[in-house]
N, C-alpha and C. Protein backbone atom coordinates (compact mmCIF):
# COMPACT_ATOMS: atom_id res chain seq x y z
N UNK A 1 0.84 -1.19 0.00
CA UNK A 1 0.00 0.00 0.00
C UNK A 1 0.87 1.24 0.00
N UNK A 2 0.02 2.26 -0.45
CA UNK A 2 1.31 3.27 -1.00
C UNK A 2 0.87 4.49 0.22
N UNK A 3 1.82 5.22 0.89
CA UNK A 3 1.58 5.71 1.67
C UNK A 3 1.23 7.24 1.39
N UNK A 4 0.15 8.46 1.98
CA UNK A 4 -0.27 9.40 1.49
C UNK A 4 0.79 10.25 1.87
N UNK A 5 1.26 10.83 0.25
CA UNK A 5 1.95 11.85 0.58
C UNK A 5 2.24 13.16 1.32
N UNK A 6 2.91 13.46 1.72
CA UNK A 6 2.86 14.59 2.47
C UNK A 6 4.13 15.55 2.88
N UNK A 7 4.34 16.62 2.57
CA UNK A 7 5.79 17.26 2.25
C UNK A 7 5.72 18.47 3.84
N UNK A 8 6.52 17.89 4.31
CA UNK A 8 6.52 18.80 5.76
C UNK A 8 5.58 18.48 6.79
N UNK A 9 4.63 19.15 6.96
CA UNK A 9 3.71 18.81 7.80
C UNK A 9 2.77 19.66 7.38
N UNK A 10 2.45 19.68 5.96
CA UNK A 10 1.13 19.74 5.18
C UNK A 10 0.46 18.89 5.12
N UNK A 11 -0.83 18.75 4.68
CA UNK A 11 -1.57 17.56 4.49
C UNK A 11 -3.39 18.35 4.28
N UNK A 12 -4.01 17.18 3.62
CA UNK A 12 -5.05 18.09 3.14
C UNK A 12 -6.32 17.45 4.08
N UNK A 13 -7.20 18.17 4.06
CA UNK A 13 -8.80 18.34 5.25
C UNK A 13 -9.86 18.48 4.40
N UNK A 14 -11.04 17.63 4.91
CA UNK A 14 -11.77 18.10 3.85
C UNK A 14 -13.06 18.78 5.50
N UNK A 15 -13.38 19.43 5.21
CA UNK A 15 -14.39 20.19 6.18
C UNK A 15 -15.86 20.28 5.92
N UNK A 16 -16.57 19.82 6.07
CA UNK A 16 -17.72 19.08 6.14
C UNK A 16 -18.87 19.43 6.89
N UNK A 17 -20.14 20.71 6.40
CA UNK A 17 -20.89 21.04 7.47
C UNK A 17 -22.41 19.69 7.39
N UNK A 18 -22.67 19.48 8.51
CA UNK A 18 -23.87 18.40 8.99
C UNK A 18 -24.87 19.48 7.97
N UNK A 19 -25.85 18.16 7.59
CA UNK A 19 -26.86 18.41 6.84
C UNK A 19 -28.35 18.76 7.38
N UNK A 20 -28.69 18.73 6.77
CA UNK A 20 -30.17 19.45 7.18
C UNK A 20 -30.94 19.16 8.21
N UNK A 21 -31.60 20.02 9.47
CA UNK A 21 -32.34 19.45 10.75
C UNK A 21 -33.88 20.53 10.27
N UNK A 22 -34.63 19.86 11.12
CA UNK A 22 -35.78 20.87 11.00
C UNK A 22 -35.66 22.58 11.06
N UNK A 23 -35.11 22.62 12.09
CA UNK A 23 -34.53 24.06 12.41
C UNK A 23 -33.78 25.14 11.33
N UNK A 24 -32.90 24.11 10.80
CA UNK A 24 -32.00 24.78 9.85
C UNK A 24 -32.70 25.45 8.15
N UNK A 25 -34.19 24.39 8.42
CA UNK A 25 -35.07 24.44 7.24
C UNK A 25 -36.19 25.79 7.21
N UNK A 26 -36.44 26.09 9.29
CA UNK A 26 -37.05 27.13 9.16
C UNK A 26 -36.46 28.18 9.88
N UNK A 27 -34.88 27.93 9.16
CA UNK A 27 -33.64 29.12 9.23
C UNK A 27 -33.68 29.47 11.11
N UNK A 28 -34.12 28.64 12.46
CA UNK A 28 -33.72 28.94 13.45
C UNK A 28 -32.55 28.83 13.82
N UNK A 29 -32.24 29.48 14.80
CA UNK A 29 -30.75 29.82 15.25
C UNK A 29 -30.94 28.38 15.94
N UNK A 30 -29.63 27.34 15.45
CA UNK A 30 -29.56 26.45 16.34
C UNK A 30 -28.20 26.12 17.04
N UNK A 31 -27.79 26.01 18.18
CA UNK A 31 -26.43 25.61 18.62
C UNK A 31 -26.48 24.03 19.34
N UNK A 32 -27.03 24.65 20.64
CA UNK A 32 -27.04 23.78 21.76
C UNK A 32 -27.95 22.35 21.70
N UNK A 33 -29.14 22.69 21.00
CA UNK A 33 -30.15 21.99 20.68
C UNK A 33 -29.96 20.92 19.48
N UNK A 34 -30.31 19.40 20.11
CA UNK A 34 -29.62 18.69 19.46
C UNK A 34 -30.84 17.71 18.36
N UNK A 35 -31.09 18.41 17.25
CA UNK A 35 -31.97 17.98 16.41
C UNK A 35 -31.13 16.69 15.45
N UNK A 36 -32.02 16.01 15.08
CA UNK A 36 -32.02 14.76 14.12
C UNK A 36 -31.56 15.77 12.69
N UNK A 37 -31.32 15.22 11.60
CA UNK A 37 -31.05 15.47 10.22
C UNK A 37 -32.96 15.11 9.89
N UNK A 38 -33.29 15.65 8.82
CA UNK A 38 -34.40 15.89 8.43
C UNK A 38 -34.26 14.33 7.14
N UNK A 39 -35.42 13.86 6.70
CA UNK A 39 -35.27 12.60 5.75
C UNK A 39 -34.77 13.58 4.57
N UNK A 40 -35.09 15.15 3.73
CA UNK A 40 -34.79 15.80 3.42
C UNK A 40 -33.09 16.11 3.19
N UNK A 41 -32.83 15.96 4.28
CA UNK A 41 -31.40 16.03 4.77
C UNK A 41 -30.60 15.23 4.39
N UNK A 42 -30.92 13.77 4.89
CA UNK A 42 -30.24 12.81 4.56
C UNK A 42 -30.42 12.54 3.00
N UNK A 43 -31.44 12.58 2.43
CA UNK A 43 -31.87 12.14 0.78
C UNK A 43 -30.56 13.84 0.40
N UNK A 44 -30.27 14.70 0.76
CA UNK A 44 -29.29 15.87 0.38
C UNK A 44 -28.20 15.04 -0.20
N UNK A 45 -27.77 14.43 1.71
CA UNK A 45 -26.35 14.16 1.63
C UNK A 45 -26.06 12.96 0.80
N UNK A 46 -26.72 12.07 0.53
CA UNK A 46 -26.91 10.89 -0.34
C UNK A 46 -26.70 11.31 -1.62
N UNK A 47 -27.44 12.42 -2.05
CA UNK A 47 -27.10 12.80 -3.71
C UNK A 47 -26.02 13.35 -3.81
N UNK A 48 -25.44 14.06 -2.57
CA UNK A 48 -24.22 14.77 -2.79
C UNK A 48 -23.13 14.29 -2.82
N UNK A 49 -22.84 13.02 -1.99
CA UNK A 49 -22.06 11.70 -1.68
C UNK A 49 -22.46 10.59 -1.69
N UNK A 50 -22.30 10.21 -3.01
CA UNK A 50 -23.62 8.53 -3.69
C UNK A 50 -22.02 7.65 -3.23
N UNK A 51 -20.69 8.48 -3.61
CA UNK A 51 -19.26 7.19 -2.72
C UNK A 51 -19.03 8.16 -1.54
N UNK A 52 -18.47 7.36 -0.50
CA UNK A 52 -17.36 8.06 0.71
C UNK A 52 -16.36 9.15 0.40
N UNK A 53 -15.61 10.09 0.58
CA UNK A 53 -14.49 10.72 0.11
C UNK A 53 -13.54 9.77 0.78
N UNK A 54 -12.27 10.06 0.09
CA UNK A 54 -11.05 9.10 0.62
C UNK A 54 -10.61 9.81 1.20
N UNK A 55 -11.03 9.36 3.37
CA UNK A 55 -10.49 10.00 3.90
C UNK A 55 -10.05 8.98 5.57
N UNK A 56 -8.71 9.29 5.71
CA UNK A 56 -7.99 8.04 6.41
C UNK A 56 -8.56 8.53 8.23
N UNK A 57 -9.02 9.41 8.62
CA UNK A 57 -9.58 9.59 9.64
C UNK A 57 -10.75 10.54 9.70
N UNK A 58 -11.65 10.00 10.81
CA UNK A 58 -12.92 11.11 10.29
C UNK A 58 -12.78 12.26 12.01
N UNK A 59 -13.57 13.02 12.26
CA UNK A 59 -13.56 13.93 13.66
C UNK A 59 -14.78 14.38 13.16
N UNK A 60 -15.65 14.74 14.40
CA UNK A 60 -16.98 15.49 14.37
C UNK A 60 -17.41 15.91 15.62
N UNK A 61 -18.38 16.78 15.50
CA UNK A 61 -18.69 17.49 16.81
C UNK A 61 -19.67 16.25 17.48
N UNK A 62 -20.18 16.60 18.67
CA UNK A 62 -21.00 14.84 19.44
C UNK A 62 -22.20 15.44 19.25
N UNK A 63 -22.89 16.51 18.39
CA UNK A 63 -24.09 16.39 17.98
C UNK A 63 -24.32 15.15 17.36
N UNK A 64 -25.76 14.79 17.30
CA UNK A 64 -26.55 14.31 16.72
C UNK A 64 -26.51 13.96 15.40
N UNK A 65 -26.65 15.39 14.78
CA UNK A 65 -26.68 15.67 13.17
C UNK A 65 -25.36 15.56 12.78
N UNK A 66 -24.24 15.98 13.72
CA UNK A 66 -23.42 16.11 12.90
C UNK A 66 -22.46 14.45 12.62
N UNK A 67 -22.99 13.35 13.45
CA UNK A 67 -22.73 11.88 13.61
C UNK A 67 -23.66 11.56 13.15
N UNK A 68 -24.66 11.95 12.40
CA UNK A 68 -25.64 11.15 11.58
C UNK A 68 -25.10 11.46 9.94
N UNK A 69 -24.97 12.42 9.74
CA UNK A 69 -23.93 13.06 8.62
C UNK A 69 -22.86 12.19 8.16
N UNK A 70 -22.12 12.12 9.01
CA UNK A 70 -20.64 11.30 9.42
C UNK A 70 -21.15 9.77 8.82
N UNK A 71 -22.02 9.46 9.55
CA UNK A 71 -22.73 7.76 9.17
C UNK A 71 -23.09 7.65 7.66
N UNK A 72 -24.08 8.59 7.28
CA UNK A 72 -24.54 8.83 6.08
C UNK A 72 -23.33 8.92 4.72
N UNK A 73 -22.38 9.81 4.90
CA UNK A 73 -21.23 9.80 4.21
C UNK A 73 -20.29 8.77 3.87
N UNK A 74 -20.21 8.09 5.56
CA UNK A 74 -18.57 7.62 5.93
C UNK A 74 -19.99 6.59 6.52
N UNK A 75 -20.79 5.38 5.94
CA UNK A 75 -21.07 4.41 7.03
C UNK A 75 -20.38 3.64 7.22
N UNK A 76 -20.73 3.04 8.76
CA UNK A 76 -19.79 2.19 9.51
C UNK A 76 -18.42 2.31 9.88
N UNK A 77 -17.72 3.82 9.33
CA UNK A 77 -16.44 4.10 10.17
C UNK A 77 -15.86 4.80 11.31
N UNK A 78 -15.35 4.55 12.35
CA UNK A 78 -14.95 5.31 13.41
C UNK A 78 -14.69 6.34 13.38
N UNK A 79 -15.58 7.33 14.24
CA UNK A 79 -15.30 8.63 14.01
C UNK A 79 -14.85 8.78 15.89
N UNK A 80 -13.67 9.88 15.62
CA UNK A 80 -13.19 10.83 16.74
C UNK A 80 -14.10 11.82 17.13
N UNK A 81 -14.77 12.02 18.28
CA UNK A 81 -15.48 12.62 18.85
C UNK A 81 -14.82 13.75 19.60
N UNK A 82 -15.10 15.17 19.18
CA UNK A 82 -14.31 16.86 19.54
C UNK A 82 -15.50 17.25 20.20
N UNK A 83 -15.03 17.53 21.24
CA UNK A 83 -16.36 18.39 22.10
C UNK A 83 -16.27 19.47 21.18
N UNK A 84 -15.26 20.32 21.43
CA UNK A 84 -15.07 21.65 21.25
C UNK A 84 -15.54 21.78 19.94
N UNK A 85 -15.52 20.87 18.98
CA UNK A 85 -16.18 21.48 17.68
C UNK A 85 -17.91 22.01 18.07
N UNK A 86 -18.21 21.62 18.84
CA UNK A 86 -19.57 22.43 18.96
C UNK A 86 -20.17 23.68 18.14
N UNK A 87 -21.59 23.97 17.75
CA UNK A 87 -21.51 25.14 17.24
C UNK A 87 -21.77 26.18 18.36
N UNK A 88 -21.58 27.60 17.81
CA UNK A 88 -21.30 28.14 18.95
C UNK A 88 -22.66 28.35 19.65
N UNK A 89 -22.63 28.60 21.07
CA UNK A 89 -23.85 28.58 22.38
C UNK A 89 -24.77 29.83 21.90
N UNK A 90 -26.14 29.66 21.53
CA UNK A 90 -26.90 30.35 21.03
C UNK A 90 -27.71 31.03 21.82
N UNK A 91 -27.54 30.76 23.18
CA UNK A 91 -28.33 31.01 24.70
C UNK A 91 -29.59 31.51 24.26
N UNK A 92 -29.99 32.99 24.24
CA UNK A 92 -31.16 33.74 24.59
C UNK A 92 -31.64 33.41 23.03
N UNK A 93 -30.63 33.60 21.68
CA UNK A 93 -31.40 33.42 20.20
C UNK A 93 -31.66 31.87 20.36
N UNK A 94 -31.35 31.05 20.86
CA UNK A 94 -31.76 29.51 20.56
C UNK A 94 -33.10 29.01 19.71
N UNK A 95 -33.31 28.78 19.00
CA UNK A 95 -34.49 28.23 18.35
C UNK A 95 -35.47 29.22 17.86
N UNK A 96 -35.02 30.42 17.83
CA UNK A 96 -35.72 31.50 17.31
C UNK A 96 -35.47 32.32 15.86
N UNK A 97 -35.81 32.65 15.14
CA UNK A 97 -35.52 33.03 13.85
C UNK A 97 -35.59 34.66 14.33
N UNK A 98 -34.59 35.02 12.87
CA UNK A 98 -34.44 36.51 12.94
C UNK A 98 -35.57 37.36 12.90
N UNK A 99 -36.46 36.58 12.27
CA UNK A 99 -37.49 37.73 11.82
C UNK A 99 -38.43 37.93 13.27
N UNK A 100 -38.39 36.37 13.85
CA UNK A 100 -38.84 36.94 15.25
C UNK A 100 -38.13 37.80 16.28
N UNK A 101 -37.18 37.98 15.88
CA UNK A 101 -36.43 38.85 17.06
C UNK A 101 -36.25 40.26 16.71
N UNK A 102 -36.45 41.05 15.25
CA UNK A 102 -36.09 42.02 14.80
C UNK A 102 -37.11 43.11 15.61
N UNK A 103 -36.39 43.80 16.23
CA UNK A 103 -36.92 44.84 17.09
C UNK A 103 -36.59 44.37 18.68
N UNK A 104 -36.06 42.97 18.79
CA UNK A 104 -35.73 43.13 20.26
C UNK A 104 -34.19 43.84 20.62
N UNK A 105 -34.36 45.06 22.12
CA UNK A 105 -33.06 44.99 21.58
C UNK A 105 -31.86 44.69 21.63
N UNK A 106 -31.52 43.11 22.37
CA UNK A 106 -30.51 42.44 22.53
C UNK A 106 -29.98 41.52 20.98
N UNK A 107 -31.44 41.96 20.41
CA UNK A 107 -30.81 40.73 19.29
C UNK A 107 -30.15 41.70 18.44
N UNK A 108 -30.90 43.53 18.89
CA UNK A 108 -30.44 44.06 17.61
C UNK A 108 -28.92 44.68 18.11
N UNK A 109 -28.84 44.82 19.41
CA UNK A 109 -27.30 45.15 19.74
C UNK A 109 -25.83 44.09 19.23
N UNK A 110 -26.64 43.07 18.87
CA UNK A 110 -25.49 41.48 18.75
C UNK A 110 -25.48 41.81 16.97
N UNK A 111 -26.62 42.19 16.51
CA UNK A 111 -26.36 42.70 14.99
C UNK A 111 -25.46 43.76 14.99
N UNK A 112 -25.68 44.56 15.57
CA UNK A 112 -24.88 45.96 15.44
C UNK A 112 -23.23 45.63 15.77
N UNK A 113 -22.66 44.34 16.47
CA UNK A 113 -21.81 44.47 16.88
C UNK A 113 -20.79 43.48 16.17
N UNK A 114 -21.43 43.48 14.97
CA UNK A 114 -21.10 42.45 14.15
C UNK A 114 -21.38 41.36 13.77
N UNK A 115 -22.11 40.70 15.08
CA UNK A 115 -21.86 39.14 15.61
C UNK A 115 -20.78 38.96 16.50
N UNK A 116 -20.67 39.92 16.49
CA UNK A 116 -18.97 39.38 17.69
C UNK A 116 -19.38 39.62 19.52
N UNK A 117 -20.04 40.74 19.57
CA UNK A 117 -20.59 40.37 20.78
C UNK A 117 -21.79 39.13 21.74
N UNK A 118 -21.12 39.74 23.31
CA UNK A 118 -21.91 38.65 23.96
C UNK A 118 -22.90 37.85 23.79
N UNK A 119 -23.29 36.71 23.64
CA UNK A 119 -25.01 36.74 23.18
C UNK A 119 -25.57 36.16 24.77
N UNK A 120 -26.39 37.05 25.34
CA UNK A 120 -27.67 36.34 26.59
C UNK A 120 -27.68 35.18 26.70
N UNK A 121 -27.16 34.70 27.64
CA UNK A 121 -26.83 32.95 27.88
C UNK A 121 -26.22 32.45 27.13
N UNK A 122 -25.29 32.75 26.37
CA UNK A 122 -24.19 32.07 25.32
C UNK A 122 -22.96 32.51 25.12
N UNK A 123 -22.59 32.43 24.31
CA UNK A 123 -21.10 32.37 23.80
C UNK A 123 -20.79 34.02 23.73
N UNK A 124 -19.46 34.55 23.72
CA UNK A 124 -19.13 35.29 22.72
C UNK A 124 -18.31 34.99 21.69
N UNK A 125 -18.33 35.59 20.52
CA UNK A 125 -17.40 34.68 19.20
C UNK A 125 -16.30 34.81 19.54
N UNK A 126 -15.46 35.67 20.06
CA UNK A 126 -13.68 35.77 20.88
C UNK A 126 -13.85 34.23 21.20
N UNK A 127 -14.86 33.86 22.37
CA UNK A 127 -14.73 32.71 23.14
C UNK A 127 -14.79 31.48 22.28
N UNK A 128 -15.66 31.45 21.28
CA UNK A 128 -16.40 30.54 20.51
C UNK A 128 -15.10 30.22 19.48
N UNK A 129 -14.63 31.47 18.74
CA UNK A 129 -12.91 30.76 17.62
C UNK A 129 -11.85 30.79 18.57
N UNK A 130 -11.93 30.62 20.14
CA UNK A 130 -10.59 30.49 21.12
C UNK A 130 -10.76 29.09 20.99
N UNK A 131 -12.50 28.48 21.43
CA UNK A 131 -12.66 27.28 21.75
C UNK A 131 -12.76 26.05 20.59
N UNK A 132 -12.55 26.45 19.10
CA UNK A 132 -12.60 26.05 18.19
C UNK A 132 -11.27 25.42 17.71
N UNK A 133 -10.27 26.90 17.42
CA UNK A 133 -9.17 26.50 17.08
C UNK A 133 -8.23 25.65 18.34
N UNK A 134 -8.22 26.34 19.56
CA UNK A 134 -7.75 25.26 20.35
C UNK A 134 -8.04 23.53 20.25
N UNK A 135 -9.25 23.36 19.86
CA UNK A 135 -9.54 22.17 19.77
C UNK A 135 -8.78 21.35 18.48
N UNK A 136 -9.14 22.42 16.80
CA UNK A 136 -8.38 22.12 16.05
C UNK A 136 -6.99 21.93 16.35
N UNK A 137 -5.92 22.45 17.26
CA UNK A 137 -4.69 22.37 17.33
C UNK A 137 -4.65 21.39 17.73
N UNK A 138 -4.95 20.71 18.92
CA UNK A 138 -5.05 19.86 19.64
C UNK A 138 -5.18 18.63 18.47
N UNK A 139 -6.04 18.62 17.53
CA UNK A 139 -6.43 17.28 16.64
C UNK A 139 -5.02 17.24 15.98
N UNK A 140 -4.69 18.60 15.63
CA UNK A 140 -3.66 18.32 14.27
C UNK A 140 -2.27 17.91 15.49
N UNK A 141 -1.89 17.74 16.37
CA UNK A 141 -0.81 16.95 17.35
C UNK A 141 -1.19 16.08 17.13
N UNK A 142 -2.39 15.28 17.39
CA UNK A 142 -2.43 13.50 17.29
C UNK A 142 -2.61 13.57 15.77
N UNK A 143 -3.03 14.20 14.67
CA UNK A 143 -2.80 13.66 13.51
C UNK A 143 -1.71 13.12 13.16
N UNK A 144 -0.26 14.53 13.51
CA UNK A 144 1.07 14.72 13.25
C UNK A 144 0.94 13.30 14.19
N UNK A 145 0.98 12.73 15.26
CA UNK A 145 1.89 11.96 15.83
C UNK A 145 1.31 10.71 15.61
N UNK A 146 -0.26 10.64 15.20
CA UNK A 146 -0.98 8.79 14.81
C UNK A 146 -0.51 9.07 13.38
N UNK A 147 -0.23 9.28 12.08
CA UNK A 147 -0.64 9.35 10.99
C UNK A 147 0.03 8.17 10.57
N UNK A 148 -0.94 7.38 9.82
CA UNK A 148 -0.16 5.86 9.87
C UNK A 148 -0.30 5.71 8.17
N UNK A 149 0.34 4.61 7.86
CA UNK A 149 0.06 4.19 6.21
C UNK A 149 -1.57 3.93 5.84
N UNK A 150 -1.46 4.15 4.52
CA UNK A 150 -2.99 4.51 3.95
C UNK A 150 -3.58 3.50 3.66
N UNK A 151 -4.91 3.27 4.13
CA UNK A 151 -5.50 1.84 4.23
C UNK A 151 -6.10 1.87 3.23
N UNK A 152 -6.25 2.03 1.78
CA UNK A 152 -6.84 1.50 0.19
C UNK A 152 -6.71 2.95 -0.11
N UNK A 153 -7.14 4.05 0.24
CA UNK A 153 -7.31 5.09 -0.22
C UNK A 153 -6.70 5.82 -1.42
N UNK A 154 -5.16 5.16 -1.69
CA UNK A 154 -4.37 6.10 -2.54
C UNK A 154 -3.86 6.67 -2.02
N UNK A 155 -3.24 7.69 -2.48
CA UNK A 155 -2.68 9.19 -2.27
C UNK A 155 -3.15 10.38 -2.71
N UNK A 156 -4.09 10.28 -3.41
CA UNK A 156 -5.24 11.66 -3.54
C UNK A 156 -6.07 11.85 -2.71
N UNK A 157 -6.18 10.93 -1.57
CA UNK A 157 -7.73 11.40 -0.30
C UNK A 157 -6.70 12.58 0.58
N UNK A 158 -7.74 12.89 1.47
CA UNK A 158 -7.68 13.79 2.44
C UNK A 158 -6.85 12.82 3.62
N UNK A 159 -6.17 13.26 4.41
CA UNK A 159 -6.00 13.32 5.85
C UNK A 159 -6.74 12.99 7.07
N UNK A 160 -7.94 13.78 6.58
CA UNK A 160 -9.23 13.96 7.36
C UNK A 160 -9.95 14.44 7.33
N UNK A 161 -11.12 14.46 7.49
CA UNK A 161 -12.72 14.86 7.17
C UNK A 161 -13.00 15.40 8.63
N UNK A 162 -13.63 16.65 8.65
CA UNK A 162 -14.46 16.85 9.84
C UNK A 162 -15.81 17.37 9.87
N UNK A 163 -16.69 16.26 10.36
CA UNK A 163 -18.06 16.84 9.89
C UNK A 163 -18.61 17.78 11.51
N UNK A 164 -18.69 18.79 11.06
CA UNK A 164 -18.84 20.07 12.45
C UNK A 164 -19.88 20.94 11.70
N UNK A 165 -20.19 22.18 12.19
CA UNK A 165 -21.29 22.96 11.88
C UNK A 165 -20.97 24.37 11.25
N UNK A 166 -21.80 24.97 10.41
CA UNK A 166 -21.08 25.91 9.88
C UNK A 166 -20.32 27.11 10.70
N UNK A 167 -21.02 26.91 11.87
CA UNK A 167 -20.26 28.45 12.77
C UNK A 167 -18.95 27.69 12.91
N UNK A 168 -18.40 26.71 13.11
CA UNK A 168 -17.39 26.14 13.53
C UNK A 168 -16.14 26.23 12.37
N UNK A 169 -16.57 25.92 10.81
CA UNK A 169 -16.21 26.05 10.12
C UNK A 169 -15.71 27.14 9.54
N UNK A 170 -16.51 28.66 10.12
CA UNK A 170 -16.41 29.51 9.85
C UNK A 170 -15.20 29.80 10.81
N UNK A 171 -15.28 29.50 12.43
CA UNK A 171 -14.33 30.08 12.89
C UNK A 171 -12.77 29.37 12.96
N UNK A 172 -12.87 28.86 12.03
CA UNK A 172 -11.76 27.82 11.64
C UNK A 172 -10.97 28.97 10.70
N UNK A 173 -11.89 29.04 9.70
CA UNK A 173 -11.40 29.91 8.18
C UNK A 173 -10.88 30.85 8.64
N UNK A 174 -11.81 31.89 9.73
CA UNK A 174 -11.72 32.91 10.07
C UNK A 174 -10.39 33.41 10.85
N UNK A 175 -10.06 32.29 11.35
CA UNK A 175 -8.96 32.78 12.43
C UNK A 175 -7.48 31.86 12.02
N UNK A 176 -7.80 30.79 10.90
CA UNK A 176 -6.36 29.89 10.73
C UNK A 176 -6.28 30.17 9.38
N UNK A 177 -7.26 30.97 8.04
CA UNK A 177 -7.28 30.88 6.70
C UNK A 177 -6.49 31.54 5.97
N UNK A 178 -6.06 31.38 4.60
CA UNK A 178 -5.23 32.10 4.42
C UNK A 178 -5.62 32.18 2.65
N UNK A 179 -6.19 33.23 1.62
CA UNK A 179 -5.59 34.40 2.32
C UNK A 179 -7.05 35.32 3.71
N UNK A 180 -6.08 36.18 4.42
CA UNK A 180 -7.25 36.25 5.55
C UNK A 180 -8.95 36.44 5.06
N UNK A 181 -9.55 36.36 5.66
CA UNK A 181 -10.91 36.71 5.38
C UNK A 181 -11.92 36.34 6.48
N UNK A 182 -13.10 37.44 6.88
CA UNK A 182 -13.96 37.73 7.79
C UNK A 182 -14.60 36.05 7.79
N UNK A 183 -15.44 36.42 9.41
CA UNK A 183 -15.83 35.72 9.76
C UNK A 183 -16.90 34.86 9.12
N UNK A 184 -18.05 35.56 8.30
CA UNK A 184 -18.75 35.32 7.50
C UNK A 184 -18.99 34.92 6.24
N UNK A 185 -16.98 35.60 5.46
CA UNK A 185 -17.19 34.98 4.52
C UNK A 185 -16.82 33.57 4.25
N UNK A 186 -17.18 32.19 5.45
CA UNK A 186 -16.75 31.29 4.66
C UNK A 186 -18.02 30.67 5.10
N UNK A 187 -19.46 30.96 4.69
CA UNK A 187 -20.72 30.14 4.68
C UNK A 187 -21.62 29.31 3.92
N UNK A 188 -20.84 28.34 4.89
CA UNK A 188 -21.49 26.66 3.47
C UNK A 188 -22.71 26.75 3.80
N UNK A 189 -23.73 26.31 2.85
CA UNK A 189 -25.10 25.27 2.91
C UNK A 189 -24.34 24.44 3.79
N UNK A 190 -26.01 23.74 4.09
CA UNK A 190 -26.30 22.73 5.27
C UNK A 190 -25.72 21.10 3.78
N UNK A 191 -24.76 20.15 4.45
CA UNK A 191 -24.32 19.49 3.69
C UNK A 191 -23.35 20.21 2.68
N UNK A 192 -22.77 21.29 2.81
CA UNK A 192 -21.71 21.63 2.15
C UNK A 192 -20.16 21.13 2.81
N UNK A 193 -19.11 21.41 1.86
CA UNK A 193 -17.83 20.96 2.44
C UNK A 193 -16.58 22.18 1.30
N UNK A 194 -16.19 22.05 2.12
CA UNK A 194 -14.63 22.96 1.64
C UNK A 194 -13.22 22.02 2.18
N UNK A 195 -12.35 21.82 0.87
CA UNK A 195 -11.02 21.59 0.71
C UNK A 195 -9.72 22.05 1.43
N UNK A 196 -9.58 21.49 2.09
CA UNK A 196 -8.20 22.49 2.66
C UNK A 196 -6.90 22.17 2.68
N UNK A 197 -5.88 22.64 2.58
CA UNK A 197 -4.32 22.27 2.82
C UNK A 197 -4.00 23.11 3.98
N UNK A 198 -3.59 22.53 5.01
CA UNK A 198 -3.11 22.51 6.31
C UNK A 198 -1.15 22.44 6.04
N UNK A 199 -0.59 23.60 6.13
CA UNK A 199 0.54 23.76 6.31
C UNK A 199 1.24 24.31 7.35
N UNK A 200 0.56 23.90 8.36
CA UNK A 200 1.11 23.26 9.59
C UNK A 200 1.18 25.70 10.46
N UNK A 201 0.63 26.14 9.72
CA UNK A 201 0.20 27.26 10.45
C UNK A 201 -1.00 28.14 10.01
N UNK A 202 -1.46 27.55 8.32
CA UNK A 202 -2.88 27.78 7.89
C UNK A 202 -3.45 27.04 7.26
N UNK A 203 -4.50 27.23 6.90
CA UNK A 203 -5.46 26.52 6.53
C UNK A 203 -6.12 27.06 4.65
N UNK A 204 -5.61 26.40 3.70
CA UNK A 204 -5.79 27.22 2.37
C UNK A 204 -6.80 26.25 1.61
N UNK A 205 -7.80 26.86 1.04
CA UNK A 205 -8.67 26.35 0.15
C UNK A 205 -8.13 25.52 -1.06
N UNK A 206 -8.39 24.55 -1.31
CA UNK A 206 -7.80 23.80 -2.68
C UNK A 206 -9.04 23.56 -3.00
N UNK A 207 -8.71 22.60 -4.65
CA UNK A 207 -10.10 22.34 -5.36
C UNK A 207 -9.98 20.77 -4.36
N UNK A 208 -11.44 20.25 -4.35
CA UNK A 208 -11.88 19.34 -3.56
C UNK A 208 -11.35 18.32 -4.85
N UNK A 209 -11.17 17.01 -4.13
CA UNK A 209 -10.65 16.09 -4.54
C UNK A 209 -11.75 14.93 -4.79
């Protein structure tokens, strides 16, 4: 078996947001709340991935959706379980849509502040891409130190797949991407995925494999 190449301590990611839940369909803010994938959802990820991607380890957040995703894609393979990929804590917006909140004015102070401020029983985003990328660092040490020979895959798969949620994804891009770019601009659809090369201090978009 031929082992996946890798020059330094590059290596490529494929990033993977969980597919469709009820919530996500009637656009509620969801974090904490741990909804199923919709049959909708799953019939998504099925057309989108009819094979597996070739990928020698999988990681995902311990939602629900985002290990039903993982199954759906990747069935029957061991996935690494990341707390910290969580999406971020939605406290006071939890399960509520924008249009219901427009005129309150905590929801409209958290607009005004970018998204970057506190949210009422939740996260702030400082806290939310501290608790993200720490976690990412943490994976890419046991990648660097398990990374073993490639079990059928070739040498064109990924490294690793992580199926996590789009805020997570975002604060990945946002704070390790290169070239830089805001927090917002890296927003997949529900069942979307982005390419990455990991050179061991950013994180760069390639064409998906």
């Amino acid at each position: 078996m031929r082992e996946i190449k890798q020059e330094n301590k590059s290596f490529d990611l494929l990033l993977i947001r969980h597919g469709l839940t009820a919530w996500n369909a009637e656009k509620r803010y969801i974090g904490k709340t741990d909804l199923p994938l919709t049959e909708a959802g799953i019939a998504q990820l099925r057309t989108k991935w009819p094979q597996p991607p070739c990928c020698q380890y999988l990681y995902s957040s311990p939602t629900l959706r985002c290990l039903q995703t993982a199954e759906v894609i990747f069935p029957g393979r061991a996935v690494n379980v990341v707390p910290g990929f969580r999406e971020l804590a939605f406290g006071y917006f939890e399960g509520k849509t924008a249009a219901e909140m427009m005129g309150d004015p905590l929801y409209e102070a958290w607009l005004e502040s970018g998204g970057q401020g506190q949210i009422p029983g939740g996260e702030s985003m400082s806290a939310f891409v501290e608790r993200c990328t720490g976690s990412f660092r943490r994976m890419i040490i046991e990648l660097e130190q398990n990374r073993k020979r490639d079990e059928g895959c070739g040498s064109d798969g990924y490294l690793a797949a992580l199926i996590v949620h789009g805020g997570t994804i975002m604060a990945l891009m946002s704070a390790l991407g290169y070239p830089p770019r805001s927090f917002f601009d890296t927003m997949l659809k529900c069942g979307g995925s982005l390419a990455c090369r990991w050179d061991g201090k950013q994180l760069r978009e390639i064409e998906p494999k």
